[in-house]
N, C-alpha and C. Protein backbone atom coordinates (compact mmCIF):
# COMPACT_ATOMS: atom_id res chain seq x y z
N UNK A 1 0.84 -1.17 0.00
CA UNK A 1 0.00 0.00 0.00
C UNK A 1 0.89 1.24 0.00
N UNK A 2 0.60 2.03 -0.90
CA UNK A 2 1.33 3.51 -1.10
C UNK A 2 0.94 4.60 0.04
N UNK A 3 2.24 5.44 0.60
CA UNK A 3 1.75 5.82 1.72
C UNK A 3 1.45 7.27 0.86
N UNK A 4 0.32 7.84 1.41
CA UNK A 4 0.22 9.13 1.60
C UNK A 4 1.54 10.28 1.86
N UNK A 5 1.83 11.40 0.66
CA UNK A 5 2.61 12.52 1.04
C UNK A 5 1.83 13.36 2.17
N UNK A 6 2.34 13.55 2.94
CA UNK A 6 2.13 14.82 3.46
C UNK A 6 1.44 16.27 2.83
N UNK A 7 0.64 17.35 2.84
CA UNK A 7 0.77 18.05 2.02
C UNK A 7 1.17 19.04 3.30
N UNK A 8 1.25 20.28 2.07
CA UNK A 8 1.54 21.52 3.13
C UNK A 8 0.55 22.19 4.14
N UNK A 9 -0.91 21.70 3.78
CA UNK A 9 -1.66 22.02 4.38
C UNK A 9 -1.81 20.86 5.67
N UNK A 10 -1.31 19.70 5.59
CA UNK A 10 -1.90 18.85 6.92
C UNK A 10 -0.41 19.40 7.80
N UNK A 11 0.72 19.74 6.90
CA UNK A 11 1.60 19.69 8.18
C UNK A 11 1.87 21.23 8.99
N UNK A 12 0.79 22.12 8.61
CA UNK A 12 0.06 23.59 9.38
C UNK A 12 1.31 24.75 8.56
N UNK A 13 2.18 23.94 7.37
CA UNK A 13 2.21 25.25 7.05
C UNK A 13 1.36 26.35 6.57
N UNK A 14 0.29 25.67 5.96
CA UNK A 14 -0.82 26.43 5.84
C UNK A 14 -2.42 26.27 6.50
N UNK A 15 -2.99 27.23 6.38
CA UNK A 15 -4.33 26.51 6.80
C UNK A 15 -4.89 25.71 5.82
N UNK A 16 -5.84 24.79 6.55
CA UNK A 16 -6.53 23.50 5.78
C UNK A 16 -7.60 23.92 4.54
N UNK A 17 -8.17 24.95 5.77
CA UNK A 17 -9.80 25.50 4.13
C UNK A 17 -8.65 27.33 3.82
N UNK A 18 -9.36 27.07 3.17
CA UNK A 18 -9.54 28.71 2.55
C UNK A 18 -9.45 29.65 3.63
N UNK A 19 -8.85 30.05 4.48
CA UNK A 19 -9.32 31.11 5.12
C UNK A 19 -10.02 32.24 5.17
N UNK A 20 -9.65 33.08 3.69
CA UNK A 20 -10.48 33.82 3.11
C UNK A 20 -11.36 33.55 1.89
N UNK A 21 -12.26 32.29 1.92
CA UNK A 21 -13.15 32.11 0.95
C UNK A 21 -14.31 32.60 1.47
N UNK A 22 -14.64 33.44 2.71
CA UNK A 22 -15.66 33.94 3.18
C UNK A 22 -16.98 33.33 2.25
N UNK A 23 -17.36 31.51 2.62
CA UNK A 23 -18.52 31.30 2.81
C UNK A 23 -19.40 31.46 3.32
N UNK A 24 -18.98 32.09 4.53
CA UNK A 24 -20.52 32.29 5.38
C UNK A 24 -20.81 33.42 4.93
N UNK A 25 -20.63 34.35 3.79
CA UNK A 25 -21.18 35.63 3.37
C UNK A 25 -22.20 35.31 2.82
N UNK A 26 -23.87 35.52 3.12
CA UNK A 26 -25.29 35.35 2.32
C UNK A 26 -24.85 35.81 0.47
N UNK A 27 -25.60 35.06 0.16
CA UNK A 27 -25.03 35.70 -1.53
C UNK A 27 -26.19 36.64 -1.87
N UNK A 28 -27.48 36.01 -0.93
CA UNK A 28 -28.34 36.58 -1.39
C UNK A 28 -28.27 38.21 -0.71
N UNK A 29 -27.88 38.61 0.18
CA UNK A 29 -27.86 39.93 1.25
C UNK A 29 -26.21 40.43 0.57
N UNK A 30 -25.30 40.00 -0.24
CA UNK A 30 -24.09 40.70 -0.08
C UNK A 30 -24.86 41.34 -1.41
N UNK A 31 -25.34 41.41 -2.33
CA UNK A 31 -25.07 42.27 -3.75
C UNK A 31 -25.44 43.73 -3.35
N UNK A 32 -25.14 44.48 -3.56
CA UNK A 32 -25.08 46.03 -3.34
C UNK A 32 -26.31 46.42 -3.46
N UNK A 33 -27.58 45.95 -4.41
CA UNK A 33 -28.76 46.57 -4.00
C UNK A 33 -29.74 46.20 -2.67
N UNK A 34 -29.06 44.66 -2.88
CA UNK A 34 -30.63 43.98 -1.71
C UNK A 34 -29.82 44.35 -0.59
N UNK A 35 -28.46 44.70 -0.35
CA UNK A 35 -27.79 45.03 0.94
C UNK A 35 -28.36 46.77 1.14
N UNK A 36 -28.56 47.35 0.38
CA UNK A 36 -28.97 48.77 0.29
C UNK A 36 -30.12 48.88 0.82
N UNK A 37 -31.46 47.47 -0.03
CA UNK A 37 -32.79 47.37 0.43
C UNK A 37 -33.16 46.76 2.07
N UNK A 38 -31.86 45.75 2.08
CA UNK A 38 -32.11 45.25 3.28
C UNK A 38 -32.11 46.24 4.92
N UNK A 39 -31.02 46.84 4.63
CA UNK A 39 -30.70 47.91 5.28
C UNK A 39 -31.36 48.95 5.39
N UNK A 40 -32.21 49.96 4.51
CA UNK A 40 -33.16 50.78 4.17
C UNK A 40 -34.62 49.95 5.54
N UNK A 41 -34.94 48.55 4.97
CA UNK A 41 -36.06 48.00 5.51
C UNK A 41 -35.63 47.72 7.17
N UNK A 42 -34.54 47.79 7.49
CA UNK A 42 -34.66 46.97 8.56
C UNK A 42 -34.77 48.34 9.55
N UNK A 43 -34.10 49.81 9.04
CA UNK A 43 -34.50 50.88 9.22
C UNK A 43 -35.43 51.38 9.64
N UNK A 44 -36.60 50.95 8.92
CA UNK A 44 -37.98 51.33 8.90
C UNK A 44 -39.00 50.12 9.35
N UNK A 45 -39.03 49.94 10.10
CA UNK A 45 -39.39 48.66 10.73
C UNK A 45 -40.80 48.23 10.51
N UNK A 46 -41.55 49.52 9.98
CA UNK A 46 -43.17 49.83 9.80
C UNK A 46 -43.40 49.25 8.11
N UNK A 47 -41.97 49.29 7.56
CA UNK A 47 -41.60 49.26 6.13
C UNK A 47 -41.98 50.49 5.34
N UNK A 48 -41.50 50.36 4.09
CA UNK A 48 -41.62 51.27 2.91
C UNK A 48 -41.93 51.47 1.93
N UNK A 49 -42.70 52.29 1.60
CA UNK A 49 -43.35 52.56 0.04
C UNK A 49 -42.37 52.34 -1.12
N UNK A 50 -42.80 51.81 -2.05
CA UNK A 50 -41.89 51.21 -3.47
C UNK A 50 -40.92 52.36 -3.84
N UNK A 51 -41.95 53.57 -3.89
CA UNK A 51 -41.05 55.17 -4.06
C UNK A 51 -40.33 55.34 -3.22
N UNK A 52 -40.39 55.15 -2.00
CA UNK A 52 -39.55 55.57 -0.90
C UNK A 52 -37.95 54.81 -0.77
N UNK A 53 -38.51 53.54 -1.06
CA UNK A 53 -37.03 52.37 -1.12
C UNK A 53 -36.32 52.63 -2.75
N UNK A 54 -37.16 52.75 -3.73
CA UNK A 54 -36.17 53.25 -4.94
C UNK A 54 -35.81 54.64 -4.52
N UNK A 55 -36.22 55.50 -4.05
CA UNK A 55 -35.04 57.02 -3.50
C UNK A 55 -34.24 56.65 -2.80
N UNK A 56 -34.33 55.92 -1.31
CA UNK A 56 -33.23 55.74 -0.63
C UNK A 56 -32.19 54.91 -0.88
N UNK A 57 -32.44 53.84 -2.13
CA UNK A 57 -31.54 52.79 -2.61
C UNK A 57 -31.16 52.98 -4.02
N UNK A 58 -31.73 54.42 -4.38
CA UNK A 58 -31.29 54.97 -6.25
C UNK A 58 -31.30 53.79 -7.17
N UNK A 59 -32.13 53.12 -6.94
CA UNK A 59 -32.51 51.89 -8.05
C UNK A 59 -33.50 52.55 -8.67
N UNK A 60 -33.62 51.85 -10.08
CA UNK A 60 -34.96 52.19 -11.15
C UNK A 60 -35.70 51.48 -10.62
N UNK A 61 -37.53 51.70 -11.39
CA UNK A 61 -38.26 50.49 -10.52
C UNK A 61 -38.11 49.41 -11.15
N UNK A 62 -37.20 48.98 -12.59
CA UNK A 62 -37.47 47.84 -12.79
C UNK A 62 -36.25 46.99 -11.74
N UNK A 63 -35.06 47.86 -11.52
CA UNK A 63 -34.03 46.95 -10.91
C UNK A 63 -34.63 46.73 -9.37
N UNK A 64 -35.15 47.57 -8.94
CA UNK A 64 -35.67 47.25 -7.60
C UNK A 64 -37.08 46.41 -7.49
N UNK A 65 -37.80 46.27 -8.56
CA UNK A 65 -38.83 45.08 -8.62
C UNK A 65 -37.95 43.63 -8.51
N UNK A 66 -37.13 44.07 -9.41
CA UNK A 66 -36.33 42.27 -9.68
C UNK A 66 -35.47 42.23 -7.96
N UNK A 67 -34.84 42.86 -7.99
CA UNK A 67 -34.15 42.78 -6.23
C UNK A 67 -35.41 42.38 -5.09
N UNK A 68 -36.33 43.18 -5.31
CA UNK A 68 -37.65 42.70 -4.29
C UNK A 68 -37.86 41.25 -4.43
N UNK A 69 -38.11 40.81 -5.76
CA UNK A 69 -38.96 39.59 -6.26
C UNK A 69 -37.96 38.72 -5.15
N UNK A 70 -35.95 38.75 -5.89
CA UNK A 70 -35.26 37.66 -4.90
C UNK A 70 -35.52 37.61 -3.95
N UNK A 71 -35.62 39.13 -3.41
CA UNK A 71 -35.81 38.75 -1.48
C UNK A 71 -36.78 38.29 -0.94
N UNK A 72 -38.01 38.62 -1.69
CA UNK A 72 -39.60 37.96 -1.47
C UNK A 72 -39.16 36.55 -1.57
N UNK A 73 -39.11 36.33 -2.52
CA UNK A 73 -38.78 34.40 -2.97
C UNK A 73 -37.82 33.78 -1.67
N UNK A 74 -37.07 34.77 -1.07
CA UNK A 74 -36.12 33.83 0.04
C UNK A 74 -36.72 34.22 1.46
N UNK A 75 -37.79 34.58 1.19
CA UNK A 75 -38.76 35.02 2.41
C UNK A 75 -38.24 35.76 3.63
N UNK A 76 -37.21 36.55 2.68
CA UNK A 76 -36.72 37.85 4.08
C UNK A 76 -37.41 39.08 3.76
N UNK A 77 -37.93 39.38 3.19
CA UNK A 77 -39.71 40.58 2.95
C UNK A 77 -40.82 40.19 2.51
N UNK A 78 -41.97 40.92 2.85
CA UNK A 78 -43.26 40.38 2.55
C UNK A 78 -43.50 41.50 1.84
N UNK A 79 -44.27 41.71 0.44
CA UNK A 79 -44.87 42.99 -0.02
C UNK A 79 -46.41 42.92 0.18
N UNK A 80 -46.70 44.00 0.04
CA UNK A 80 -48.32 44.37 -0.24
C UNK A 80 -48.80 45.18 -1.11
N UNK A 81 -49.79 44.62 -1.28
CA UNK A 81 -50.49 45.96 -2.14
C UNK A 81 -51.73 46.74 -1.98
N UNK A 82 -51.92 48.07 -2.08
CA UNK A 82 -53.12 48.46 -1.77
C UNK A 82 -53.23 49.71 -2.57
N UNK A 83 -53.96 50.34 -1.86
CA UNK A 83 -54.46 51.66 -2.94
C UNK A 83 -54.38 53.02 -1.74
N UNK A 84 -54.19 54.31 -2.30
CA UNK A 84 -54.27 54.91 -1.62
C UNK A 84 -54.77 56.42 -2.60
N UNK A 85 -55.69 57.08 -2.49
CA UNK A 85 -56.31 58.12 -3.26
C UNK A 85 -56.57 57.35 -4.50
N UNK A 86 -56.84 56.16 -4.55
CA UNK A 86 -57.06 55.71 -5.65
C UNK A 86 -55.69 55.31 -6.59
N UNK A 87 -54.65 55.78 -6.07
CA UNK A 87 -53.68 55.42 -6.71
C UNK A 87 -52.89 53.95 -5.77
N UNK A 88 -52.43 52.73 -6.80
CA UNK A 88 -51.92 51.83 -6.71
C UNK A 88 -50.21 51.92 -5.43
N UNK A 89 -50.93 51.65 -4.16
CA UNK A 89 -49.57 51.55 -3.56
C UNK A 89 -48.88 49.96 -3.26
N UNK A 90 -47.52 49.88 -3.22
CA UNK A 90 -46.39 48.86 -2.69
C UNK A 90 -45.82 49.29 -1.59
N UNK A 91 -46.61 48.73 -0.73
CA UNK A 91 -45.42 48.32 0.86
C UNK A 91 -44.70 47.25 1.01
N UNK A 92 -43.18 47.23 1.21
CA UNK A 92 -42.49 46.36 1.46
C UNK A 92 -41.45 46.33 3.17
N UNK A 93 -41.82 45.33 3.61
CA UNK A 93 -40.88 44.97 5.15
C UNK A 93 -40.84 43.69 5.42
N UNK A 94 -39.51 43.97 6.65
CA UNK A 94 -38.55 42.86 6.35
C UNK A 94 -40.05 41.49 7.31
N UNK A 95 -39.24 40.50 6.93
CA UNK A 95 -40.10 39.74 7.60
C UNK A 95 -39.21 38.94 9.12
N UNK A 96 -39.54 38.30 9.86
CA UNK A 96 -39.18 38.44 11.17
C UNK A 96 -37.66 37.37 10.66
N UNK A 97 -37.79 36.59 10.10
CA UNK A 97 -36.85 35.61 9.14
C UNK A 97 -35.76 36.24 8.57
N UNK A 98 -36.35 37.79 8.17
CA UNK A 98 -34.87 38.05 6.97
C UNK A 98 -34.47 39.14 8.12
N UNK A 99 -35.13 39.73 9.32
CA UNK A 99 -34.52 40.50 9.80
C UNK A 99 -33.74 39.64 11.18
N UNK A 100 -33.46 38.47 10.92
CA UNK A 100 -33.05 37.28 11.54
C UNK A 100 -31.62 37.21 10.85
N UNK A 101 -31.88 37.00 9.87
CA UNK A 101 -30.70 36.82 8.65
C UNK A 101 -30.20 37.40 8.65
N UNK A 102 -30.71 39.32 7.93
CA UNK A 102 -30.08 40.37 8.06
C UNK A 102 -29.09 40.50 9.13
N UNK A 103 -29.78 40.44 10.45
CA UNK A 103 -28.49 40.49 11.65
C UNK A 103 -27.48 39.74 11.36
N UNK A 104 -27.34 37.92 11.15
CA UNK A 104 -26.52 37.30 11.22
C UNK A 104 -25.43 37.34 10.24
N UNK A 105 -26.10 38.22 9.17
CA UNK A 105 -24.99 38.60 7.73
C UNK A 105 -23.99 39.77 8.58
N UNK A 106 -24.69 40.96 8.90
CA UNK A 106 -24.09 41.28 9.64
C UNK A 106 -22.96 41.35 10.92
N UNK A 107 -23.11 40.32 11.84
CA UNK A 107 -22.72 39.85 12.51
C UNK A 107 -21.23 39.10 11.47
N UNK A 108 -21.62 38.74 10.56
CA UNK A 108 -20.15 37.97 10.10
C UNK A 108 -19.62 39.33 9.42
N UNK A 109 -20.10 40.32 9.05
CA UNK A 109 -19.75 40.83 8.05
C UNK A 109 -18.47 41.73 9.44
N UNK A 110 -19.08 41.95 10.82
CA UNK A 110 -18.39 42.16 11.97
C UNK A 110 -17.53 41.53 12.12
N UNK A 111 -17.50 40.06 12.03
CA UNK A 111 -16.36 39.69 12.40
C UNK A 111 -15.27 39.66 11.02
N UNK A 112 -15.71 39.87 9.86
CA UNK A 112 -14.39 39.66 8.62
C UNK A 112 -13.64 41.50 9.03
N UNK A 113 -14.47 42.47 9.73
CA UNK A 113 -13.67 43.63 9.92
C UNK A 113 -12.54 43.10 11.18
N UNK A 114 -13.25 42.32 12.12
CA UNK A 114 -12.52 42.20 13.47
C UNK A 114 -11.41 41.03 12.89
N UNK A 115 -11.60 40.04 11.93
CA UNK A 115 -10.05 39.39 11.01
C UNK A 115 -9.28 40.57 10.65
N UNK A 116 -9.45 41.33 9.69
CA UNK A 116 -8.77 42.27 9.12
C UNK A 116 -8.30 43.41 10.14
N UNK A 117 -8.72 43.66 10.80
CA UNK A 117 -8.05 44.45 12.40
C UNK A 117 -7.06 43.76 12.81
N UNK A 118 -7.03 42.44 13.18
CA UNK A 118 -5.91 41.19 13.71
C UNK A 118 -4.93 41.58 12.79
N UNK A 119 -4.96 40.91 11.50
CA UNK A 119 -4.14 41.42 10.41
C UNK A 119 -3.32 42.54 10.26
N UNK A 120 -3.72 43.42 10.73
CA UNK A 120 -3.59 45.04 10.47
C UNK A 120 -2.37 45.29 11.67
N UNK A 121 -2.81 44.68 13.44
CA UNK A 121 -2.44 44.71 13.60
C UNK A 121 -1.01 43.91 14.37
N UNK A 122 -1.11 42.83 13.41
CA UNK A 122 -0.20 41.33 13.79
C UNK A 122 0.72 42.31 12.62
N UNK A 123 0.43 42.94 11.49
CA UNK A 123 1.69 43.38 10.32
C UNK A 123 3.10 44.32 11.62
N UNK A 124 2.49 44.71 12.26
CA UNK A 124 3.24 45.77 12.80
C UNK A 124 4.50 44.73 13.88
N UNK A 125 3.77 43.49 14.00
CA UNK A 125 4.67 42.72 15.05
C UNK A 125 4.63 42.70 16.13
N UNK A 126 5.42 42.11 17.16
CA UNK A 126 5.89 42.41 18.50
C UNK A 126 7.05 43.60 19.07
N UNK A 127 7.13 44.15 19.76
CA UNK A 127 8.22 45.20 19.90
C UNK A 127 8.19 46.33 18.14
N UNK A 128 7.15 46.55 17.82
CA UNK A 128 7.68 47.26 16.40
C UNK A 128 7.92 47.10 15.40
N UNK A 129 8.25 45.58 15.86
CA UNK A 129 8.96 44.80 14.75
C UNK A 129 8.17 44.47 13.43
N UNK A 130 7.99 44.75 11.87
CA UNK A 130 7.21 44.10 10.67
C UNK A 130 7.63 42.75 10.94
N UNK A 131 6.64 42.33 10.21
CA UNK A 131 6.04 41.14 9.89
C UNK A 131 6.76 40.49 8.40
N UNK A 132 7.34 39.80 8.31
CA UNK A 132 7.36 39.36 6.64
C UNK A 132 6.48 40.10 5.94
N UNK A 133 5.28 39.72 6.14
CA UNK A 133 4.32 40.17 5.21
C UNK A 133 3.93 41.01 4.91
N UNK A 134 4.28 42.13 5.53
CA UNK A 134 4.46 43.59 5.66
C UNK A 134 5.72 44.16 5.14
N UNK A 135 7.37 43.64 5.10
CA UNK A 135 7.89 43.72 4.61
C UNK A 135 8.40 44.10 3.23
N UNK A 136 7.65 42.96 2.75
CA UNK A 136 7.42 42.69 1.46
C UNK A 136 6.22 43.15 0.67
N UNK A 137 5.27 43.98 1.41
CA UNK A 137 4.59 44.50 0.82
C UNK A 137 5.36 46.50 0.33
N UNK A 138 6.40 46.57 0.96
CA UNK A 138 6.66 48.24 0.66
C UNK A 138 7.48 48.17 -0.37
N UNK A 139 8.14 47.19 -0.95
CA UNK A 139 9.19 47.54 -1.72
C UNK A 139 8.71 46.35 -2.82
N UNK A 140 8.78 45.98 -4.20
CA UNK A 140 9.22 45.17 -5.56
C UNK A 140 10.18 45.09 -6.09
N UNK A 141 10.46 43.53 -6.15
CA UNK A 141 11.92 43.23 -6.81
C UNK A 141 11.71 43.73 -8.32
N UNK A 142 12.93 44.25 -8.69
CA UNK A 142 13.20 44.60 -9.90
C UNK A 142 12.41 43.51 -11.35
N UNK A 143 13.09 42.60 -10.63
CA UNK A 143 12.35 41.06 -11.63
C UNK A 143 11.14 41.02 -11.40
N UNK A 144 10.02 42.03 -11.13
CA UNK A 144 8.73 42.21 -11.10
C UNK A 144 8.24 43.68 -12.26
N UNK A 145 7.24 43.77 -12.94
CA UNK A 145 6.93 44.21 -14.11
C UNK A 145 5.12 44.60 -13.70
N UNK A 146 4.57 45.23 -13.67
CA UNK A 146 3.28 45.46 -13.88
C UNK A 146 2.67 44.96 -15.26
N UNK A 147 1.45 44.39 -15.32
CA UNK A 147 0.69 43.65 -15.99
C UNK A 147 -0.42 44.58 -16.76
């Protein structure tokens, strides 16, 4: 039986997963509008008129219909519809689920700042001292070329 190499990852020169493949980031809450909408709604806790969330999130209404529809479909908002002077209104708020979610995206999105703080300040060292990795970030070897 052939033995197994070692790799670099079992013997801790490196870590095992990805460290920074930040899976636990929602895919559905990171894109820049539904994070805009999510945020806007969780704001307004009473929720918000269709006009009100396309001003505060500068979406058109078709991009903010399609952003609603995802978040409706993953059941972190509920919409409504009704009328008001006779004219056709959309209320949208979060539902107790996505403002569940919302927090917990958050909450990681807290801790990838509180990694990058560590980082920030492990570069500086002990006693003053840089870090390799810091080192080598101020200066390029000659035998390096921009792309």
């Amino acid at each position: 039986m052939a033995r197994r190499k070692k790799s670099a990852a079992s013997t801790g020169d490196r870590p095992s997963t990805g460290q920074f493949a930040y899976d636990r980031l929602d895919r559905v809450l990171h894109e820049k509008a539904r994070l805009g909408i999510m945020t806007s709604l969780y704001t307004h806790p009473d929720g918000l008129l269709f006009a009100d969330l396309k001003h505060l999130c500068s979406l058109t209404d078709g991009n903010l219909s399609r952003h609603l529809q995802v978040l409706n479909d993953a059941g972190l908002i509920e919409i409504w519809k009704g009328f008001h002077k006779r004219r056709p209104q959309t209320l949208c708020r979060l539902t107790a689920h996505g403002r569940t979610r919302f927090l917990s995206y958050v909450e990681e999105l807290e801790g990838l700042v509180k990694t990058v703080e560590s980082f920030s300040s492990a570069s500086a060292g002990e006693n003053g001292r840089r870090s390799r990795a810091s080192r080598r970030g101020g200066a390029i070897s000659q035998d390096w070329v921009p792309a």
